[in-house]
C-alpha atoms as a PDB file:
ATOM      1  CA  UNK A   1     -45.606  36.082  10.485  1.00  0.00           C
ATOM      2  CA  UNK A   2     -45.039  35.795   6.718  1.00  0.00           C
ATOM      3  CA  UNK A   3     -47.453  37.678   4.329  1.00  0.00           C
ATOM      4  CA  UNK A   4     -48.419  34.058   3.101  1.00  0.00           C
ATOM      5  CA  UNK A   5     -49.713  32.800   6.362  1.00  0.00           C
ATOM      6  CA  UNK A   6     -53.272  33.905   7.803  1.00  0.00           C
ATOM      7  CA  UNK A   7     -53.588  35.957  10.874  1.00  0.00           C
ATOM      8  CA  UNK A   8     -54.800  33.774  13.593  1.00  0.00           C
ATOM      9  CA  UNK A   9     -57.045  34.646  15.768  1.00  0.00           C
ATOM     10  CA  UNK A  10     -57.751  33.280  19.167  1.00  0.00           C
ATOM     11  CA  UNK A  11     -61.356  33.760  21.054  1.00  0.00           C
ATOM     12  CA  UNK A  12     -60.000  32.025  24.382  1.00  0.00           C
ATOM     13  CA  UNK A  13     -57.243  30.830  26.370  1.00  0.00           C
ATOM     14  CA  UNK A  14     -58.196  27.648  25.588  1.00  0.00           C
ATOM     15  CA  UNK A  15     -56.841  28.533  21.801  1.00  0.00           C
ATOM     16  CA  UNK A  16     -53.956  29.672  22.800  1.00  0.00           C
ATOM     17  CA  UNK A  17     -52.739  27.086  24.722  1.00  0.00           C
ATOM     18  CA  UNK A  18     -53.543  24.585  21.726  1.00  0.00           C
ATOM     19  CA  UNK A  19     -51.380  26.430  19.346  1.00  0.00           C
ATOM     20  CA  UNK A  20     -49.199  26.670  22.169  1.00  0.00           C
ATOM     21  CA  UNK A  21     -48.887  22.881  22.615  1.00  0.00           C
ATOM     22  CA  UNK A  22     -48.632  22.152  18.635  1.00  0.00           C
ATOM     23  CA  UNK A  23     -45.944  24.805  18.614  1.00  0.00           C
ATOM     24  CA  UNK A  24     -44.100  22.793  21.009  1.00  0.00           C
ATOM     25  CA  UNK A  25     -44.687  19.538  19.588  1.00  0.00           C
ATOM     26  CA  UNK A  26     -43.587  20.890  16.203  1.00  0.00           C
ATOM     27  CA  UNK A  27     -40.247  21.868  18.039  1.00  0.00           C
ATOM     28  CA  UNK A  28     -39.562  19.166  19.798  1.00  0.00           C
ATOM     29  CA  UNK A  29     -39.601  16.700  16.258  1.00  0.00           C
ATOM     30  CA  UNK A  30     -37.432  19.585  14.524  1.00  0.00           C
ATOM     31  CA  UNK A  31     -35.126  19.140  17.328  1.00  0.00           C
ATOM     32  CA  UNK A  32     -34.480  15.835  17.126  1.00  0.00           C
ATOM     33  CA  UNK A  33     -33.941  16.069  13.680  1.00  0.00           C
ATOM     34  CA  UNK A  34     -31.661  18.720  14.014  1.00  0.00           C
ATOM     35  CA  UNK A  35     -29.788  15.705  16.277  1.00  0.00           C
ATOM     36  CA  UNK A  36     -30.145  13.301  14.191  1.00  0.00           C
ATOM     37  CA  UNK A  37     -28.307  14.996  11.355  1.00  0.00           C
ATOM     38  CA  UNK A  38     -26.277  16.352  13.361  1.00  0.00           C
ATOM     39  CA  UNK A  39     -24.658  13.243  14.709  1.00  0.00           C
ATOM     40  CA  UNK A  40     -24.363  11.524  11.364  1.00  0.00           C
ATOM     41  CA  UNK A  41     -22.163  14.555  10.208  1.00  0.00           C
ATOM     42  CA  UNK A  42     -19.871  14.576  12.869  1.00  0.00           C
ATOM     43  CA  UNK A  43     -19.778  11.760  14.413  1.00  0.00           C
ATOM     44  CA  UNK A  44     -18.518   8.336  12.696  1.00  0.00           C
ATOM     45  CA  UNK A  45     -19.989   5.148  12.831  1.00  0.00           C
ATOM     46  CA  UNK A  46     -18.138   2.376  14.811  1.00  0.00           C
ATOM     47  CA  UNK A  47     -16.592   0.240  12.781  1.00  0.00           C
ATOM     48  CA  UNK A  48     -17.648  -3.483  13.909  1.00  0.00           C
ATOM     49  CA  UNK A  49     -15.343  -5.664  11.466  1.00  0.00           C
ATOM     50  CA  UNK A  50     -12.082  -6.202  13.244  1.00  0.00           C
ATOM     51  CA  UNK A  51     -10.014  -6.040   9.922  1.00  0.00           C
ATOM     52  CA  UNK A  52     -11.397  -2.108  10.027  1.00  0.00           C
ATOM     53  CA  UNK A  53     -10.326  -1.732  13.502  1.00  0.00           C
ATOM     54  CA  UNK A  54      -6.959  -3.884  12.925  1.00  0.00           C
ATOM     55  CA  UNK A  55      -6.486  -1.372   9.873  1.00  0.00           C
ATOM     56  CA  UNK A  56      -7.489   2.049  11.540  1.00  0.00           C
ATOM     57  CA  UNK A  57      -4.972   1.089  14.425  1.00  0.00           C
ATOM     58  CA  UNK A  58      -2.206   0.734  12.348  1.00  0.00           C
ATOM     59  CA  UNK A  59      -2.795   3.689  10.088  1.00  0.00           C
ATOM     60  CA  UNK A  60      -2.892   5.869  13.720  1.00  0.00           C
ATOM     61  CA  UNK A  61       0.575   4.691  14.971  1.00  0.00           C
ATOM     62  CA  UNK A  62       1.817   5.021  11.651  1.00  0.00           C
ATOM     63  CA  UNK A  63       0.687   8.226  11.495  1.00  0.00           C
ATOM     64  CA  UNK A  64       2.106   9.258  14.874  1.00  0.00           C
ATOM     65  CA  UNK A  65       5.670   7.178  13.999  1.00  0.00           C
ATOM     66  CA  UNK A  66       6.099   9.578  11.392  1.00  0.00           C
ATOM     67  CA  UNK A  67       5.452  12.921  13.012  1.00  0.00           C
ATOM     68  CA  UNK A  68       7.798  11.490  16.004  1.00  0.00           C
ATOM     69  CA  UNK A  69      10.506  10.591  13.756  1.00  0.00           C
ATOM     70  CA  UNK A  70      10.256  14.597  11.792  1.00  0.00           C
ATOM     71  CA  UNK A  71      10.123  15.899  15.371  1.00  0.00           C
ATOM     72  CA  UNK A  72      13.105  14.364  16.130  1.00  0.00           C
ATOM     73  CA  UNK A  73      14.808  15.062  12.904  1.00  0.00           C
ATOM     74  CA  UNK A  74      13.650  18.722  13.278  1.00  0.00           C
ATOM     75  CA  UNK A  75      14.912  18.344  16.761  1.00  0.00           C
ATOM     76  CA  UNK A  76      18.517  17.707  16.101  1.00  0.00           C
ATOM     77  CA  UNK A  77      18.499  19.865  13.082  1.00  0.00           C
ATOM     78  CA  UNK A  78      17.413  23.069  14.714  1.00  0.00           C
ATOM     79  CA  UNK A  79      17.165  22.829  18.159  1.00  0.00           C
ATOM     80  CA  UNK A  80      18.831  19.731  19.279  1.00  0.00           C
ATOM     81  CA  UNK A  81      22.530  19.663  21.183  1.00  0.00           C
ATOM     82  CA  UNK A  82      25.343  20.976  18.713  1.00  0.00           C
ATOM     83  CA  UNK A  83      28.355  19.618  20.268  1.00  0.00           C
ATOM     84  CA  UNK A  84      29.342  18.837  17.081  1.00  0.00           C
ATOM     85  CA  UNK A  85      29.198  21.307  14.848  1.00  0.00           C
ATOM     86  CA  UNK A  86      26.328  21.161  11.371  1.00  0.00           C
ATOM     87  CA  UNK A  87      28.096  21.121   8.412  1.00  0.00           C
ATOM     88  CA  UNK A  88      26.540  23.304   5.587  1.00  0.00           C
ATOM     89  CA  UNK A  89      25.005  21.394   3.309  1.00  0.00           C
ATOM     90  CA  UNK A  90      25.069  21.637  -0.649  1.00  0.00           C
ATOM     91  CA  UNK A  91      22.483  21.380  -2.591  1.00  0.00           C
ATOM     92  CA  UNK A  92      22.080  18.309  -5.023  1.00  0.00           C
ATOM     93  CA  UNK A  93      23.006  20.558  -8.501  1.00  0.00           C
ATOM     94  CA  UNK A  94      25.920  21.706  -6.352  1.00  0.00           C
ATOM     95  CA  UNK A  95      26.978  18.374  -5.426  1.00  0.00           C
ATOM     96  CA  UNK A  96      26.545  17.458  -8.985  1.00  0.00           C
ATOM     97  CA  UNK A  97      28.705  19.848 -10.095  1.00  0.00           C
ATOM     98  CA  UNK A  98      31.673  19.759  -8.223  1.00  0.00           C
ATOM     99  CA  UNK A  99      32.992  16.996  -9.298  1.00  0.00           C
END
């Protein structure tokens, strides 16, 4: 108990068990508002428009076209089959210059 709050003081059972019960009660609501906020921080709303949906979809495969195609870039650069063999690059001052 905080040095702000009374002591209580219970005669019967019958006390106890009330404070018991409001204790509970108080619980359960902070509960379900712990939920509540819970849920609108993590989860998202569903968007109901189709345009949102239409948009979201093509922002996802976009997203995953591009880390396929650096994959495969990073594939054949590094790790991919080097029958042929990699030239060494220049660099774009070098290139510049060597002319």
């Amino acid at each position: 108990m905080t040095p702000d709050q009374p002591l209580l003081q219970y005669k019967s059972l019958d006390d106890i068990r009330a404070r018991k019960e409001a204790l509970r009660k108080d619980l359960q609501r902070e509960s379900l508002s712990m939920k509540t906020q819970w849920n609108s921080l993590f989860h998202k709303p569903e968007d109901k428009m189709p345009s949102r949906k239409i948009s979201t979809l093509m922002t996802t495969g976009a997203s995953v076209l591009d880390g396929l195609i650096l994959a495969w870039k990073l594939y054949n650069r590094f790790g991919g089959n080097h029958k042929v063999p990699v030239k060494k690059r220049k660099g774009i001052l070098a290139s510049l210059f060597s002319r």
